[in-house]
PDB file of N, CA and C in Angstrom:
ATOM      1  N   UNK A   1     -87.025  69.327  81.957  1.00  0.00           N
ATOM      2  CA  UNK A   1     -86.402  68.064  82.271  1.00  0.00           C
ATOM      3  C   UNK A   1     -85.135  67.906  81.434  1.00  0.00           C
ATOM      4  N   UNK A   2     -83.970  67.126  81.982  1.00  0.00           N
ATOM      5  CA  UNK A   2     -82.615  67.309  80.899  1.00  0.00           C
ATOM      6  C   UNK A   2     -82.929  65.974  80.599  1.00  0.00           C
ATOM      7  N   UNK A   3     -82.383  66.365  79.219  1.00  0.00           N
ATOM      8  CA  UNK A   3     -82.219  64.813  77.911  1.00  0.00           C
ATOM      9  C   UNK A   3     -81.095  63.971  78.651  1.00  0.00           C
ATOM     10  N   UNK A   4     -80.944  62.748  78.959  1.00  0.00           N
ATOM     11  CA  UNK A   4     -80.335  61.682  78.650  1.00  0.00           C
ATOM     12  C   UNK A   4     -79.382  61.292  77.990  1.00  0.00           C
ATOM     13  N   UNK A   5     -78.089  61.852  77.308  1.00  0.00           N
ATOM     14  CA  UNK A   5     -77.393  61.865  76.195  1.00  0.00           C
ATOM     15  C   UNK A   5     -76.445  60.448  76.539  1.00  0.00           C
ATOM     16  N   UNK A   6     -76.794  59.662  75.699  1.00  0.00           N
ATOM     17  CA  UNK A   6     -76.278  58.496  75.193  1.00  0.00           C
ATOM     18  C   UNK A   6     -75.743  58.551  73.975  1.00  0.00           C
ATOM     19  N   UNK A   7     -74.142  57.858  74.051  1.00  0.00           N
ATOM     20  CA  UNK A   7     -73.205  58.120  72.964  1.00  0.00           C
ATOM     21  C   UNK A   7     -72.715  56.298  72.835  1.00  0.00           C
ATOM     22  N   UNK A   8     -72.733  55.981  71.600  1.00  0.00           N
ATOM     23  CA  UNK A   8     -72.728  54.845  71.473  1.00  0.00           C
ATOM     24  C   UNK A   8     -71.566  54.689  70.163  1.00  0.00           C
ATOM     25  N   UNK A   9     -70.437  54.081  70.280  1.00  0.00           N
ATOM     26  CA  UNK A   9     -69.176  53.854  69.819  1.00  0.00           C
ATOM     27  C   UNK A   9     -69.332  52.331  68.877  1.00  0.00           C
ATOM     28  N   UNK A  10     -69.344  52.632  67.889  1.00  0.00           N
ATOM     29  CA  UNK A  10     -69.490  51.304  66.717  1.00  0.00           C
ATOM     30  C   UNK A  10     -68.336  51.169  65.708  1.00  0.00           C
ATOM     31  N   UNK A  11     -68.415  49.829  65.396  1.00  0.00           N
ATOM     32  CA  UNK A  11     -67.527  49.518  64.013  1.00  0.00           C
ATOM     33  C   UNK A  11     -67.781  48.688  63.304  1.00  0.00           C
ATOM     34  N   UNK A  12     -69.381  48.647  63.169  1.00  0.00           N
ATOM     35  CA  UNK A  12     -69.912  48.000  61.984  1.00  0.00           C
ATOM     36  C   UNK A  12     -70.181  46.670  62.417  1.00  0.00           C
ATOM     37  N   UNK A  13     -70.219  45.829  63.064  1.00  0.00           N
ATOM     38  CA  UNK A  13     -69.811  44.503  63.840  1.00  0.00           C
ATOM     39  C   UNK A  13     -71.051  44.306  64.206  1.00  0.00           C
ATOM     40  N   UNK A  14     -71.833  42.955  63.908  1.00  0.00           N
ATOM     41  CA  UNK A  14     -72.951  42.556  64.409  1.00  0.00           C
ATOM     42  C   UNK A  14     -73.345  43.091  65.666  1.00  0.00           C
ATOM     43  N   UNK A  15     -72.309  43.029  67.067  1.00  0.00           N
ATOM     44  CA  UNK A  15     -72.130  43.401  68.417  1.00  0.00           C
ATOM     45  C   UNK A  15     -72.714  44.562  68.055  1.00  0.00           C
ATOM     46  N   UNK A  16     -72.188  45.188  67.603  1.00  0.00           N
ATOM     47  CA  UNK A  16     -72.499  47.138  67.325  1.00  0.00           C
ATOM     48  C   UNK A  16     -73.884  47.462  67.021  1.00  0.00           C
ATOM     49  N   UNK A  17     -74.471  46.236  66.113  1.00  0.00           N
ATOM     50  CA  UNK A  17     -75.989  46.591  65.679  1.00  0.00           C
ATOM     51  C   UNK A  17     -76.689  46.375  66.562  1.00  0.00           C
ATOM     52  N   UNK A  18     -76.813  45.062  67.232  1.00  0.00           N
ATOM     53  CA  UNK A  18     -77.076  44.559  67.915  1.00  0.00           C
ATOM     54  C   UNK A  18     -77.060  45.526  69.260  1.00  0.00           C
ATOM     55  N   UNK A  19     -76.164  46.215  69.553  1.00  0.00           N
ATOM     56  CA  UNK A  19     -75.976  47.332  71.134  1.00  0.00           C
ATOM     57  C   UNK A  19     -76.872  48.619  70.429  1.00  0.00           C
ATOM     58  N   UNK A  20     -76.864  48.731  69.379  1.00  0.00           N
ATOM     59  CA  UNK A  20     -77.772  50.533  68.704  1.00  0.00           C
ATOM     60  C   UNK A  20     -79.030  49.633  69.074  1.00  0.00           C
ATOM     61  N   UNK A  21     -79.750  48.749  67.800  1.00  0.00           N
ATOM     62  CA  UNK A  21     -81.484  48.378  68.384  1.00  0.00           C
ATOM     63  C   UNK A  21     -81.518  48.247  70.007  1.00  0.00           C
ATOM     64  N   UNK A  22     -80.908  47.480  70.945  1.00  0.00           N
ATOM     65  CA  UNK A  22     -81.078  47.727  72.383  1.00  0.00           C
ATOM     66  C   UNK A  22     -81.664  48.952  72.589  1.00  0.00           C
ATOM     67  N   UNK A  23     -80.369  49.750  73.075  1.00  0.00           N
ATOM     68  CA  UNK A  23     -80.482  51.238  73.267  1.00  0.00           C
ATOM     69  C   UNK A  23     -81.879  52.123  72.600  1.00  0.00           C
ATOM     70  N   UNK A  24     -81.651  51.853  71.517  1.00  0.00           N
ATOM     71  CA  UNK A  24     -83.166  52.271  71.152  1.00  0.00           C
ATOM     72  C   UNK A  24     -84.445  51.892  71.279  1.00  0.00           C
ATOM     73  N   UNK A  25     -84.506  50.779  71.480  1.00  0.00           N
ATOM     74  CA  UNK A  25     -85.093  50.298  72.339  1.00  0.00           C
ATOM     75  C   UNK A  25     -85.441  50.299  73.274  1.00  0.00           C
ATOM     76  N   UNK A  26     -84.921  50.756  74.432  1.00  0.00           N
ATOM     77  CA  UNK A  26     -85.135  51.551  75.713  1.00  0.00           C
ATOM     78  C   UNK A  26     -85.080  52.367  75.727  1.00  0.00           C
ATOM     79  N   UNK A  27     -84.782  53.346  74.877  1.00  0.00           N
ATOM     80  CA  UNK A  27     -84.774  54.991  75.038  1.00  0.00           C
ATOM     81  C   UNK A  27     -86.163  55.646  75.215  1.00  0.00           C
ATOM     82  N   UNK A  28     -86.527  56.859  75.714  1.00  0.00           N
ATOM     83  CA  UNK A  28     -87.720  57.309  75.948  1.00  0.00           C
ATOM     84  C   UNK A  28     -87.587  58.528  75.303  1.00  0.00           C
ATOM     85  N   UNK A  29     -88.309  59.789  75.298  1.00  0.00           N
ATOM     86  CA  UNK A  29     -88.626  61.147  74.725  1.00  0.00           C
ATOM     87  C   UNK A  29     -87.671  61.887  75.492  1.00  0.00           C
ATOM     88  N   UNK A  30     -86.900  61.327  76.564  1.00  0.00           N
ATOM     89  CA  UNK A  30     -86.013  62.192  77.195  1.00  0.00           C
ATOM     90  C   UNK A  30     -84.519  61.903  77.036  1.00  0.00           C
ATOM     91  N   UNK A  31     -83.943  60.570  75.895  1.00  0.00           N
ATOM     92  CA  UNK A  31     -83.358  60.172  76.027  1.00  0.00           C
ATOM     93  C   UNK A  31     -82.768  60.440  74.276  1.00  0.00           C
ATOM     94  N   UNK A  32     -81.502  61.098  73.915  1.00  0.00           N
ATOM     95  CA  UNK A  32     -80.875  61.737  73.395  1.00  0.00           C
ATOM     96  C   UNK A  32     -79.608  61.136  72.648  1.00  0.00           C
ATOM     97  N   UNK A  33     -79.815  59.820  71.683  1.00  0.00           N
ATOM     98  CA  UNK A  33     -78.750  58.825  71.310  1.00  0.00           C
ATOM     99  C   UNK A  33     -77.795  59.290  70.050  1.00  0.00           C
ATOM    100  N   UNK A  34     -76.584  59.342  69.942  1.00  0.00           N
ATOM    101  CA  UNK A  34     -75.679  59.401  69.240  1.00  0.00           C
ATOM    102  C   UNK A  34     -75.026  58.207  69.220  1.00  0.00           C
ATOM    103  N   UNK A  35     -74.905  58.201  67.754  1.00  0.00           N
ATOM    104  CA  UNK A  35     -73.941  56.847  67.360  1.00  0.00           C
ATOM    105  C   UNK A  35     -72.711  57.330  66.393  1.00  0.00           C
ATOM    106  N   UNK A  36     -71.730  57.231  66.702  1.00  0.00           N
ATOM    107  CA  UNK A  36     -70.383  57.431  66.134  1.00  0.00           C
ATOM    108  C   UNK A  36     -69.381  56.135  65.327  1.00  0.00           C
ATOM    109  N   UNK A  37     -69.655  55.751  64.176  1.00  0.00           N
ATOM    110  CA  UNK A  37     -68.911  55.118  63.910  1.00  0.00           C
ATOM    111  C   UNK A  37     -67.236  54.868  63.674  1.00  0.00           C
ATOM    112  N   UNK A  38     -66.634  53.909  64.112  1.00  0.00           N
ATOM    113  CA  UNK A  38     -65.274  54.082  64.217  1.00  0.00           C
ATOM    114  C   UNK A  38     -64.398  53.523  63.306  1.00  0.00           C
ATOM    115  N   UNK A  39     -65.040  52.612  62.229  1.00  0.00           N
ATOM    116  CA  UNK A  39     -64.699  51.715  61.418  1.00  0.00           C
ATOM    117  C   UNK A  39     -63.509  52.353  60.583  1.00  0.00           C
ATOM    118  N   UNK A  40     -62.588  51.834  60.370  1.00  0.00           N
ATOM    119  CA  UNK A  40     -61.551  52.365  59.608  1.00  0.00           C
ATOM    120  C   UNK A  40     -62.220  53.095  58.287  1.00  0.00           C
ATOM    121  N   UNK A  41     -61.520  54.504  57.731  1.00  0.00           N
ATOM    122  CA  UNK A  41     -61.668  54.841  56.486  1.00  0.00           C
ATOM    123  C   UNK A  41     -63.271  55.669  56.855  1.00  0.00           C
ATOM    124  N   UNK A  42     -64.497  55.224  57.903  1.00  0.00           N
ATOM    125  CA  UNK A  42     -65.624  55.873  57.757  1.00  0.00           C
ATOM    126  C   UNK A  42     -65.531  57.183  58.729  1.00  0.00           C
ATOM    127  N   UNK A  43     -65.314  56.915  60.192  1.00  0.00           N
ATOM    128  CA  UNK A  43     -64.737  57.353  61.314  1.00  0.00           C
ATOM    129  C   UNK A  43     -63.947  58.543  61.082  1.00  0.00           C
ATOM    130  N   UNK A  44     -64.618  60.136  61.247  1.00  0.00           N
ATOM    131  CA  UNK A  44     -64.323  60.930  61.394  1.00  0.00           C
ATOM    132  C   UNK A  44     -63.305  61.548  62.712  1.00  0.00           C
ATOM    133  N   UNK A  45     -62.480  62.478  62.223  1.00  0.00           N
ATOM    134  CA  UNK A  45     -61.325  62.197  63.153  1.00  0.00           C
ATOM    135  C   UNK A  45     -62.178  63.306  64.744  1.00  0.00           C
ATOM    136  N   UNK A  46     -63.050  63.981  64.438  1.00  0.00           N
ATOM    137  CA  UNK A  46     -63.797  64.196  65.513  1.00  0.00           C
ATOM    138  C   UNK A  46     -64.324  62.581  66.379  1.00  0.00           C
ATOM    139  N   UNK A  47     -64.698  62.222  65.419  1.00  0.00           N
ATOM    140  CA  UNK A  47     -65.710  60.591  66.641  1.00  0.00           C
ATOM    141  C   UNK A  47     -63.940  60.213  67.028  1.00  0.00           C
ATOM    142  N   UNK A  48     -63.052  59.569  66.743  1.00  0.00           N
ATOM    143  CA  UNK A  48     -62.182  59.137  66.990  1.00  0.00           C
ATOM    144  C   UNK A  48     -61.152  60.053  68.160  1.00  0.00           C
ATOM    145  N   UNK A  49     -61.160  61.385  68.119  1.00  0.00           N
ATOM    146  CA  UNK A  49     -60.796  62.369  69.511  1.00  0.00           C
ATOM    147  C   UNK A  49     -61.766  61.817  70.587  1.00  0.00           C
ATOM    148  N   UNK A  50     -62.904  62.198  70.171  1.00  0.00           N
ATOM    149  CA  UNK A  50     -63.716  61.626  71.322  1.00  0.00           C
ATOM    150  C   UNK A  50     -63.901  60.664  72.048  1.00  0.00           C
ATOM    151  N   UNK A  51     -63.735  59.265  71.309  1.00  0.00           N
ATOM    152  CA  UNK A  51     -63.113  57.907  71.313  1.00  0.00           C
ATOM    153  C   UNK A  51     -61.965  57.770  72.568  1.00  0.00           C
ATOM    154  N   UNK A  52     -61.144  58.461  72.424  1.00  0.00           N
ATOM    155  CA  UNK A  52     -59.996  58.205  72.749  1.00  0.00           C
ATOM    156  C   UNK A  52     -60.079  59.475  73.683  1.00  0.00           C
ATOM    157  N   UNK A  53     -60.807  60.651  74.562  1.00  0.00           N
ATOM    158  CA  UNK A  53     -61.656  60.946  75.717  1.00  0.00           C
ATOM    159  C   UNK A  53     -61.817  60.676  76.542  1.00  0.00           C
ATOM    160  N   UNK A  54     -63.062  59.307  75.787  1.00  0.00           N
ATOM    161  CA  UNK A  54     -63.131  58.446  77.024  1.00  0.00           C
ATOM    162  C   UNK A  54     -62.875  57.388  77.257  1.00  0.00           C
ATOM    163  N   UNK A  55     -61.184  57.110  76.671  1.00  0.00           N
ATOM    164  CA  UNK A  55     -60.444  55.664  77.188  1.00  0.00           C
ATOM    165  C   UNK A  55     -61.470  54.563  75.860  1.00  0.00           C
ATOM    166  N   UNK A  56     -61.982  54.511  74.698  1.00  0.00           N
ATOM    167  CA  UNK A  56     -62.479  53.544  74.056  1.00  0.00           C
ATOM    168  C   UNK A  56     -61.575  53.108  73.839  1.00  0.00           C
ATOM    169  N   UNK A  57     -61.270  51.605  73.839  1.00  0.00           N
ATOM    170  CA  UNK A  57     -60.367  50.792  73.353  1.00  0.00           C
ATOM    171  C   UNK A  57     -61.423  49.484  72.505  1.00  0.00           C
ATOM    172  N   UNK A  58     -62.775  49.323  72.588  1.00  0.00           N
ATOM    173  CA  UNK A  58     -63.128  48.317  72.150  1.00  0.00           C
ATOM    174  C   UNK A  58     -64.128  48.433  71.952  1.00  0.00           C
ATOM    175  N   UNK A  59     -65.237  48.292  70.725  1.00  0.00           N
ATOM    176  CA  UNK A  59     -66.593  48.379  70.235  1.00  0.00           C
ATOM    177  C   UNK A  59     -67.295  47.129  70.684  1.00  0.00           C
ATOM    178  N   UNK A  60     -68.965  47.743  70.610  1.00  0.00           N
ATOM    179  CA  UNK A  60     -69.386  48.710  71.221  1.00  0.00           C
ATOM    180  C   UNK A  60     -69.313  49.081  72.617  1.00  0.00           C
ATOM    181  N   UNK A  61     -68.910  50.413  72.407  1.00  0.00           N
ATOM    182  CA  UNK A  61     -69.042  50.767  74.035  1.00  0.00           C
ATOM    183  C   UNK A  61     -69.949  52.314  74.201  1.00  0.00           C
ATOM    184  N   UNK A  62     -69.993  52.591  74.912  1.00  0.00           N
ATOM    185  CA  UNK A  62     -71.593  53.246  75.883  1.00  0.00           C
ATOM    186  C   UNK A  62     -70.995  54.297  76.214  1.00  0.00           C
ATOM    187  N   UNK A  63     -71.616  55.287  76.275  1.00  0.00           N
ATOM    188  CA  UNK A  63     -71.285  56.396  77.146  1.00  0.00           C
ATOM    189  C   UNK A  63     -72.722  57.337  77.974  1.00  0.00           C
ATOM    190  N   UNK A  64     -72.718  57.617  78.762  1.00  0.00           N
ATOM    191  CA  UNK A  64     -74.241  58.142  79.563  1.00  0.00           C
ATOM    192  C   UNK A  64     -73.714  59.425  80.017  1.00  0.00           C
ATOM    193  N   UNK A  65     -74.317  60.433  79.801  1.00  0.00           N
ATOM    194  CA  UNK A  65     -73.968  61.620  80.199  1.00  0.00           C
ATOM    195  C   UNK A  65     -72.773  62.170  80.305  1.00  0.00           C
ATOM    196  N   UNK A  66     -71.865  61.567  80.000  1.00  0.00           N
ATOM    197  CA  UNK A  66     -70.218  62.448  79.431  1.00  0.00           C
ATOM    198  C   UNK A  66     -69.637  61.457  80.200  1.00  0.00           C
ATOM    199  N   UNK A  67     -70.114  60.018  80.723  1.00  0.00           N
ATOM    200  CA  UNK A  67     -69.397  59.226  81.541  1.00  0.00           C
ATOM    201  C   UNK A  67     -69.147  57.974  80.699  1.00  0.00           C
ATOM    202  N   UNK A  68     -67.949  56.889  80.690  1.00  0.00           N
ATOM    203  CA  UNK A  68     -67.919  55.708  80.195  1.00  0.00           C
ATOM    204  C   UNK A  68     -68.831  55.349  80.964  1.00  0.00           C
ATOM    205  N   UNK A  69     -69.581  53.874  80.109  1.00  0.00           N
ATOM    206  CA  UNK A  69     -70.326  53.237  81.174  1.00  0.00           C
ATOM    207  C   UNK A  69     -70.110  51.949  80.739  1.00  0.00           C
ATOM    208  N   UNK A  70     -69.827  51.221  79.414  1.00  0.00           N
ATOM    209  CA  UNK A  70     -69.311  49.990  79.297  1.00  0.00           C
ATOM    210  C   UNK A  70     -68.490  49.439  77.755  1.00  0.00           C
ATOM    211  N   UNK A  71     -67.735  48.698  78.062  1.00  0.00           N
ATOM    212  CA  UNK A  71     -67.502  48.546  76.252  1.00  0.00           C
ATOM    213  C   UNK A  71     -67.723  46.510  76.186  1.00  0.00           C
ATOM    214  N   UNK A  72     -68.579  46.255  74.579  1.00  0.00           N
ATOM    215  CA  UNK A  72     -68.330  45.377  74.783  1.00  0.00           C
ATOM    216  C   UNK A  72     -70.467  45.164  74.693  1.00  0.00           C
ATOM    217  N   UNK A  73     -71.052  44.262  74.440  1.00  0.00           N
ATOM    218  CA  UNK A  73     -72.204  44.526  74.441  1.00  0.00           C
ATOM    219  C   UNK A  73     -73.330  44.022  75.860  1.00  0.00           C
ATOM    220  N   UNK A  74     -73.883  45.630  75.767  1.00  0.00           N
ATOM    221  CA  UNK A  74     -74.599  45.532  77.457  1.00  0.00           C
ATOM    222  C   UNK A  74     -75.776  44.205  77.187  1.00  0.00           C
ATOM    223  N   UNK A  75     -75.867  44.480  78.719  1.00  0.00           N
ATOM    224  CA  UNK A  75     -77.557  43.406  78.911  1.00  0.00           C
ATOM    225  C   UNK A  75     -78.275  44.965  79.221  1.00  0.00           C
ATOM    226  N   UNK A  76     -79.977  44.182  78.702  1.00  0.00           N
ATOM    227  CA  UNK A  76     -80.531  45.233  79.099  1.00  0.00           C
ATOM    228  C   UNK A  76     -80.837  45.662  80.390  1.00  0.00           C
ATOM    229  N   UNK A  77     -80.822  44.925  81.464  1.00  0.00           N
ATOM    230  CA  UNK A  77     -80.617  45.019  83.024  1.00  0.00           C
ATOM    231  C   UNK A  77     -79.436  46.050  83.369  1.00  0.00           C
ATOM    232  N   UNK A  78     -78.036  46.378  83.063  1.00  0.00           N
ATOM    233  CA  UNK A  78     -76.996  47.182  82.714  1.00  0.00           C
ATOM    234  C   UNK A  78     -77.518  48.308  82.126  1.00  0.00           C
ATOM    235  N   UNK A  79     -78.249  48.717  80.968  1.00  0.00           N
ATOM    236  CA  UNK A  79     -78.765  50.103  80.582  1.00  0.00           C
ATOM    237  C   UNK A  79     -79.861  50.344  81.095  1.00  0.00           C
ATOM    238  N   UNK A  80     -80.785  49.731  81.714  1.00  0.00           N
ATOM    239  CA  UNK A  80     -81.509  50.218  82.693  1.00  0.00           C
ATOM    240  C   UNK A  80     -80.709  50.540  83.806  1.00  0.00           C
ATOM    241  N   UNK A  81     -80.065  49.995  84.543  1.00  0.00           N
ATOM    242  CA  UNK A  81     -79.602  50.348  85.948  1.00  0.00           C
ATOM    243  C   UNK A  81     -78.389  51.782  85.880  1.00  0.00           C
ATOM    244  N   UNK A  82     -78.315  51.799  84.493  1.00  0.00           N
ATOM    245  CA  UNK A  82     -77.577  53.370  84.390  1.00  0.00           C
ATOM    246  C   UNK A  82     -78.594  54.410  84.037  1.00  0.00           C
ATOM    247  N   UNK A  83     -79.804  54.049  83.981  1.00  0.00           N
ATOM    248  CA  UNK A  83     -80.762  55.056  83.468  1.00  0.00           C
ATOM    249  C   UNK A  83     -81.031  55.299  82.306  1.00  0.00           C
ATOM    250  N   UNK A  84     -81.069  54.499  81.417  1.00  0.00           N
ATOM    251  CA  UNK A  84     -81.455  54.478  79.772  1.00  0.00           C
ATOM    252  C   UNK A  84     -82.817  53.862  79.799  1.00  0.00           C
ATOM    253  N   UNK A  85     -84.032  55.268  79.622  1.00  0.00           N
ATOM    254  CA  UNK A  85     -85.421  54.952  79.434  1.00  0.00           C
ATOM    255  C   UNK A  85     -85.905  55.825  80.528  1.00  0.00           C
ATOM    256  N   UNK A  86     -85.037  56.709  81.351  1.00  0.00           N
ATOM    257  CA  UNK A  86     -85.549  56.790  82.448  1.00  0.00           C
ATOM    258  C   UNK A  86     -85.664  58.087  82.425  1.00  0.00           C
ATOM    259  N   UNK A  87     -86.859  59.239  82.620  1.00  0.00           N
ATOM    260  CA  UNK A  87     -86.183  60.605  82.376  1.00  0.00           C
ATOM    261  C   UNK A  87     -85.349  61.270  83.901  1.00  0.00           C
ATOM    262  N   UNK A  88     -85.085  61.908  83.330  1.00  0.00           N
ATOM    263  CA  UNK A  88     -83.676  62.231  84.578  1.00  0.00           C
ATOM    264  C   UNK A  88     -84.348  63.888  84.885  1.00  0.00           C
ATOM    265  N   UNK A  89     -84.423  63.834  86.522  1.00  0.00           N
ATOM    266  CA  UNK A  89     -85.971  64.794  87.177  1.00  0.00           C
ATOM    267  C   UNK A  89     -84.929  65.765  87.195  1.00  0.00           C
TER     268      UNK A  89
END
């Protein structure tokens, strides 16, 4: 079965904590979360290429399988309906 890879874009910001417990929160045994912080001074210039990949302009924002999927903090109705929790057949 393939993992789920969820990439999750932070900068320290209540919003940001608040979008990681979600996500983990719904994640299952198939579901594969990275969190990249972007915060000035912490933010490795790898997370920040990547960042700027996939068009991030604003924390937190989401990424599902190498795709943007939102910036800005989801509902959990939104990471379910992209498949976060779900294993992927």
């Amino acid at each position: 079965m393939t993992k789920c890879q969820i990439e999750i874009f932070v900068a320290g910001c209540p919003l940001c904590d608040e979008t990681v417990r979600l996500v983990q929160e719904l994640t299952c045994p198939n579901c594969e979360v990275s969190v990249y912080n972007l915060q000035r001074g912490q933010g490795s210039p790898t997370y920040l290429e990547k960042a700027q990949q996939y068009g991030v302009n604003a924390v937190p924002a989401i990424t599902i399988n190498g795709s943007f999927l939102l910036a800005g903090k989801p509902a959990r109705e939104q990471l379910q309906a992209a498949g976060v929790g779900r294993p992927l057949s």
